[in-house]
Protein backbone atom coordinates (compact mmCIF):
# COMPACT_ATOMS: atom_id res chain seq x y z
CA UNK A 1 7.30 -0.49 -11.55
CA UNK A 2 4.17 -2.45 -12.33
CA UNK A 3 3.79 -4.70 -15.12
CA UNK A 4 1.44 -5.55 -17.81
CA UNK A 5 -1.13 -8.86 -16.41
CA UNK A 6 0.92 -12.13 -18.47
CA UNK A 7 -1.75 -14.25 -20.23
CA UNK A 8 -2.76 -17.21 -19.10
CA UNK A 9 -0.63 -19.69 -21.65
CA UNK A 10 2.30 -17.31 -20.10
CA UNK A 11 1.43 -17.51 -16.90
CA UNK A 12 1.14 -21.50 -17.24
CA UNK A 13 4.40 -21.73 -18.68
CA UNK A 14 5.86 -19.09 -15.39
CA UNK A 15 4.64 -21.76 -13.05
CA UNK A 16 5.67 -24.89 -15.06
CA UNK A 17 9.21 -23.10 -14.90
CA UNK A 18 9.42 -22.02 -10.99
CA UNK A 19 8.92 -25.63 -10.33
CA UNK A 20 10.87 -27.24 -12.64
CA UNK A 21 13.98 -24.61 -10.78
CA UNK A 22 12.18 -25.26 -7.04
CA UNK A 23 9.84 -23.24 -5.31
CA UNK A 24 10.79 -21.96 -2.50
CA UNK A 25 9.32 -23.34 0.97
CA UNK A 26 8.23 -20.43 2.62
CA UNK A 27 7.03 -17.17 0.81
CA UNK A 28 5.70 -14.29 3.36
CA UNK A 29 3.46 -10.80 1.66
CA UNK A 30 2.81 -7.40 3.45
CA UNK A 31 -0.19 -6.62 2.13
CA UNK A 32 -0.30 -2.79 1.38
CA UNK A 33 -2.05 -0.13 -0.48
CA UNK A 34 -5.60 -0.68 0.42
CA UNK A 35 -6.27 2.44 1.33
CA UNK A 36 -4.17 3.76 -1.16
CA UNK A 37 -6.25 1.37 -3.78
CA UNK A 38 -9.76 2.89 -2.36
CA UNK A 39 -8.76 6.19 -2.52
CA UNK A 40 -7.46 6.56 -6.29
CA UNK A 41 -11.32 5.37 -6.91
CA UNK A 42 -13.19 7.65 -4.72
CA UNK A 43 -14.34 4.92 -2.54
CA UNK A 44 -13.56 4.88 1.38
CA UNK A 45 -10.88 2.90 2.82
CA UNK A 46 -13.12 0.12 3.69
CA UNK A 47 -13.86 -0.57 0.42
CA UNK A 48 -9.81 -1.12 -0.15
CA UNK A 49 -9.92 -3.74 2.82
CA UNK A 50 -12.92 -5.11 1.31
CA UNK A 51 -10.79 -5.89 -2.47
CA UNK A 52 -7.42 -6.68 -0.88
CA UNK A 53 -9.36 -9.48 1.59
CA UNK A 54 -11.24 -10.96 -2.01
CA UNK A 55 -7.31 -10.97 -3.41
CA UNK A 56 -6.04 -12.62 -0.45
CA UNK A 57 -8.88 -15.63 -1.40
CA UNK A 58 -7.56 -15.85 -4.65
CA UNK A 59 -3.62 -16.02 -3.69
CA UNK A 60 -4.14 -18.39 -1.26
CA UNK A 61 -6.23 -20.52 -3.64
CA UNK A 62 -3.60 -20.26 -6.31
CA UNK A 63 -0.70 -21.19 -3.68
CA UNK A 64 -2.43 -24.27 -2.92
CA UNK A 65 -3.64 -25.44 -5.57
CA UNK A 66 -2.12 -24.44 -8.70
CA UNK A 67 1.79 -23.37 -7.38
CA UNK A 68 1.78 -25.65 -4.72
CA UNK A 69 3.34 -23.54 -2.31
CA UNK A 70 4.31 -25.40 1.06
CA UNK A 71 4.12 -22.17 3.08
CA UNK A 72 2.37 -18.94 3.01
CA UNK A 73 2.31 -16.07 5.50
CA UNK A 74 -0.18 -13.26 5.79
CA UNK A 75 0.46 -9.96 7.43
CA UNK A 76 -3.19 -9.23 8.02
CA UNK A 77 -3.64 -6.94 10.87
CA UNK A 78 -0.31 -5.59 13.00
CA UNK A 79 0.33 -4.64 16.77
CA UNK A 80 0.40 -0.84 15.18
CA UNK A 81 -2.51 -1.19 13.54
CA UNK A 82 -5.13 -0.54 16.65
CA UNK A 83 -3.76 2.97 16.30
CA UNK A 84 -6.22 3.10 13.38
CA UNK A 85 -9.78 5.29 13.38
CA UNK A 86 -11.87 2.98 15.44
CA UNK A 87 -14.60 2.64 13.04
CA UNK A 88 -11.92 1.00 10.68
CA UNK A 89 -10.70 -1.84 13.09
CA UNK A 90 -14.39 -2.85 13.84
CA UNK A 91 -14.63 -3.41 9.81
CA UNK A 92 -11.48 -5.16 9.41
CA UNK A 93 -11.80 -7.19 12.64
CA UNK A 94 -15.71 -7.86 11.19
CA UNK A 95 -13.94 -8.34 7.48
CA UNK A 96 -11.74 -11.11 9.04
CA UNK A 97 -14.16 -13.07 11.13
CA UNK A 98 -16.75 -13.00 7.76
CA UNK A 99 -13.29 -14.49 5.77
CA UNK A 100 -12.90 -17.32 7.95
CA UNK A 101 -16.48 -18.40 8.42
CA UNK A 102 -16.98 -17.92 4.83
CA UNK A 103 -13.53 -20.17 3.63
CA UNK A 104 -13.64 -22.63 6.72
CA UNK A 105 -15.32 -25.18 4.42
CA UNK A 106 -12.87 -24.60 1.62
CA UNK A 107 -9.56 -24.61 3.73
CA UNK A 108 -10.90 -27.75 4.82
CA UNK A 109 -11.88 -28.94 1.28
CA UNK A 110 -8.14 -27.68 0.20
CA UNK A 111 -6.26 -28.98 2.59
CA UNK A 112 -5.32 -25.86 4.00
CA UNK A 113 -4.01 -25.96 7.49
CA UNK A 114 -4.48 -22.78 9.36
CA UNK A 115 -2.38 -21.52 11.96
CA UNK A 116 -2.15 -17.81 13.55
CA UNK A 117 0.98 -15.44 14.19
CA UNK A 118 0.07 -13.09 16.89
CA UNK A 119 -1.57 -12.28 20.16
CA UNK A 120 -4.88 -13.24 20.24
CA UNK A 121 -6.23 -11.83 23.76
CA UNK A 122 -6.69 -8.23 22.53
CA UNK A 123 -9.07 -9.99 19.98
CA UNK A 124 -12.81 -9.53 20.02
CA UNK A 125 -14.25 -12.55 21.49
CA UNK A 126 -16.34 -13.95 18.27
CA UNK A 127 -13.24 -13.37 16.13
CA UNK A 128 -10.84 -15.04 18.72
CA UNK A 129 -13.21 -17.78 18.74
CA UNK A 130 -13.68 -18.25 15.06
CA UNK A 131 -10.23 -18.41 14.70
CA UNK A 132 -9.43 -20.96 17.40
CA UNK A 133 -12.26 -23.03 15.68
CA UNK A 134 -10.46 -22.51 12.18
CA UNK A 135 -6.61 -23.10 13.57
CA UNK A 136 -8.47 -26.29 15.14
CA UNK A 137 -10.53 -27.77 12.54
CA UNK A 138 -7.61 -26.97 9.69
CA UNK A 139 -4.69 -28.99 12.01
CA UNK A 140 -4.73 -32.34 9.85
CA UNK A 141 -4.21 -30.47 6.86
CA UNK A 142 -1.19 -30.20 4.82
CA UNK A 143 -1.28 -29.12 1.59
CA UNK A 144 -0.93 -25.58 2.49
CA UNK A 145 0.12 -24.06 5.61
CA UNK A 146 -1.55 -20.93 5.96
CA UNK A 147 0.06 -18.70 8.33
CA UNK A 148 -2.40 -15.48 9.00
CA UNK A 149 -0.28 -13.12 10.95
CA UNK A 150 -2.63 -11.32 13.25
CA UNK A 151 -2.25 -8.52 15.88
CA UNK A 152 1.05 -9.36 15.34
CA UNK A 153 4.46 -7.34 15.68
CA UNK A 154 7.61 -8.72 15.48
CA UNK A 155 9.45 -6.71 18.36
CA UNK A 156 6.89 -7.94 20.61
CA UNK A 157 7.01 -11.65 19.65
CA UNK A 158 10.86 -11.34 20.16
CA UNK A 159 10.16 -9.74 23.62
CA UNK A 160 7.90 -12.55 24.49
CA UNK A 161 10.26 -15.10 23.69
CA UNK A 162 13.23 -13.46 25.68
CA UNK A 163 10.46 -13.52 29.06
CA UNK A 164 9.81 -17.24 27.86
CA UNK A 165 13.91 -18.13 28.23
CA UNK A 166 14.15 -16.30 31.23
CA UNK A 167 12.03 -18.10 33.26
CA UNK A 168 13.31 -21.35 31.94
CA UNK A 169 16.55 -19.94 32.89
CA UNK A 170 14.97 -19.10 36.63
CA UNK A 171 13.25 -22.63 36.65
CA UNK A 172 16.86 -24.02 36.28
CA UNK A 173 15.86 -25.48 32.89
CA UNK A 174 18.24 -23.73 30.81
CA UNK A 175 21.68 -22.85 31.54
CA UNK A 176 22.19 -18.98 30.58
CA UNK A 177 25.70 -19.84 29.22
CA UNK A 178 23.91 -22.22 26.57
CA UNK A 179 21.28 -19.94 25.66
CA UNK A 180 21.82 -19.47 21.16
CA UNK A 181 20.17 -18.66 18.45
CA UNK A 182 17.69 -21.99 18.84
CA UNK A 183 16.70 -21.18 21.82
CA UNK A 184 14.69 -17.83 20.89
CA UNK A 185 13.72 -19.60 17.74
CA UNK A 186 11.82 -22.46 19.89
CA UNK A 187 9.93 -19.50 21.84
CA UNK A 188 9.04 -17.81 18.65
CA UNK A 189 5.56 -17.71 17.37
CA UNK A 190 7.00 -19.94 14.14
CA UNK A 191 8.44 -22.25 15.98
CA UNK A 192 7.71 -25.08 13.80
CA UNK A 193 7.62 -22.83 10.63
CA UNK A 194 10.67 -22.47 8.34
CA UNK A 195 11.97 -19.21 8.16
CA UNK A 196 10.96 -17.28 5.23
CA UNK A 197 12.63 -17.51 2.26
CA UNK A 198 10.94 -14.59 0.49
CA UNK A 199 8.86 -11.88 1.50
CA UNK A 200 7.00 -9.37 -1.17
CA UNK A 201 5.73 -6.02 -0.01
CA UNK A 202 2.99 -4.56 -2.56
CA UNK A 203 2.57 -0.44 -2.49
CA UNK A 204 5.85 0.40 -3.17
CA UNK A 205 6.93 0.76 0.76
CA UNK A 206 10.17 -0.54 0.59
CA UNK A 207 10.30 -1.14 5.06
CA UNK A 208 9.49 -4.91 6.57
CA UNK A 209 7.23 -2.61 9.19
CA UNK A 210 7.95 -5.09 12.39
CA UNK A 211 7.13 -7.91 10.76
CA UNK A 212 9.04 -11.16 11.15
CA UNK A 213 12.55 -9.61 11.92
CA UNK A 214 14.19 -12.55 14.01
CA UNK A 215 12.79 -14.61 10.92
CA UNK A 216 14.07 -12.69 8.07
CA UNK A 217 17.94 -12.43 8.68
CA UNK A 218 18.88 -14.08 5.07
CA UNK A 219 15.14 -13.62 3.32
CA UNK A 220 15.57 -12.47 0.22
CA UNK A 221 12.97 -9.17 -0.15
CA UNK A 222 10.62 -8.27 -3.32
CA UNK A 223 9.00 -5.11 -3.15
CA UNK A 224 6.59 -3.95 -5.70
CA UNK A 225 4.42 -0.66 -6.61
CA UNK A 226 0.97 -2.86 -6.97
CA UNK A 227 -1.14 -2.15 -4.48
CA UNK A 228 -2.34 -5.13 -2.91
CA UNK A 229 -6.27 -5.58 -4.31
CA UNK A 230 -4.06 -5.10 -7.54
CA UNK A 231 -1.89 -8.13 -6.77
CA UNK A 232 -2.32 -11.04 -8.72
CA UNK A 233 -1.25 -14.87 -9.29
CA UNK A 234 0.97 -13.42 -12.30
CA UNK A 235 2.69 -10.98 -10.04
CA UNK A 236 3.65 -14.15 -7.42
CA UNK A 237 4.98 -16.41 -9.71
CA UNK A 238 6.84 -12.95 -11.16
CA UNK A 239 8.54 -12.47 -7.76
CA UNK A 240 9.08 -16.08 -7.17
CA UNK A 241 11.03 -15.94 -10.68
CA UNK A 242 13.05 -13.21 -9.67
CA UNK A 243 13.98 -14.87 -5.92
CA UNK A 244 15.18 -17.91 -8.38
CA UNK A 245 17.73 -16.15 -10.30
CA UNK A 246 19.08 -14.71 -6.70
CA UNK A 247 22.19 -16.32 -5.12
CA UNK A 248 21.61 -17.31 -1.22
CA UNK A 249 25.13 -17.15 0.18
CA UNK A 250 23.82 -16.80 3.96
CA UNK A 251 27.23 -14.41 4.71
CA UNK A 252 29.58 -17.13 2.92
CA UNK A 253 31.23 -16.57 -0.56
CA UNK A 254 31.91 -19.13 -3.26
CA UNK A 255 34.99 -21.36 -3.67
CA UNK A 256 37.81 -19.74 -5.12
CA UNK A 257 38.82 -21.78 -7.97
């Protein structure tokens, strides 16, 4: 169900409260209803892709610098997604290489470190290249980590780090009877990224769509009906609330007394 925008003494008051209770390290956001968002208006789906990349500025602006959010992940363009009209990937893949030439200078400026989730060979070449420059430019940053999940699918990244622990096992570097949980984890595309501790879906698609599976055994989920251009700083610090009242028993129970 949505909810009515909080005003800003409210919303200043939200934040003050999720950190005084601790943020938590890592929050991950599907970010649906685009086309959905365009279409309610009349207006073609580019036009949705076009408001939900202006409301992925301001999020990431308000993780950094207002909420002071150590992690955030992006689901910005998935392995399923090439399956799209062809006409819309050449505007989204043209959306995203605009977004990072445009923000370079302010990632940089905010101490936003930039790092990709994905396969980047399928990639046009003056996207791949603008994000290589970005991911490269952004690595002494740390006030944000800014993880931009991109042609990415979670089965696949899983299936890629199985092929990368076989042939360590064939090399003789790893013994198969000591292959655990770690050693997919290392081989994972967030290798050096805690796992998430929430993730939001916007739309009202209540599915995690291939995206971060290995990662999200004990993530605690937030799903809302906003469409994504419709997301806003209130509705973050909203979910972030909500994860805080939420017990994380990891499979355990408490202590009998």
């Amino acid at each position: 169900m949505e909810k009515d925008s909080l005003l800003p003494n409210d919303i200043a008051r939200l934040i003050e409260l999720v950190r005084e209770r601790g943020l938590p390290q890592h929050v991950a956001i599907i970010m649906d209803g685009n086309g959905r968002w365009a279409k309610k208006r009349g207006l073609p789906r580019t036009a949705g892709h076009q408001a939900g990349t202006q409301t992925a500025e301001r999020l990431i602006r308000f993780a950094g610098r207002d909420l002071k959010l150590p992690y955030l992940t992006l689901f910005a363009f998935s392995t399923e997604n090439w399956a799209r009209p062809t006409e819309e990937v050449d505007f989204i893949m043209d959306l995203l290489d605009k977004f990072i030439t445009e923000k370079l200078a302010e990632f940089e400026r905010e101490g936003v470190h930039v790092n990709v989730l994905g396969d980047m060979t399928p990639l046009p070449d003056k996207l791949r290249q603008r994000v290589d420059q970005a991911v490269r430019e952004t690595a002494g940053n740390s006030r944000l980590v800014l993880n931009i999940a991109l042609n990415y699918g979670s089965r696949q990244e899983i299936i890629r780090a199985c092929r990368d622990v076989a042939k360590r096992v064939a090399s003789g570097e790893v013994d198969p009877a000591k292959i655990d949980e770690q050693a997919i984890t290392t081989s994972l595309y967030t290798s050096e990224i805690p796992d998430p501790d929430l993730i939001i879906r916007t739309s009202g698609e209540m599915r995690l769509s291939n995206f971060l599976l290995w990662q999200a055994a004990y993530t605690e989920l937030y799903f809302t009906d906003t469409l994504w251009p419709d997301f806003g700083p209130d509705e973050l610090v909203r979910a972030i609330a909500e994860y805080q009242e939420r017990e994380r028993r990891y499979g355990s129970v408490e202590d009998a007394e």
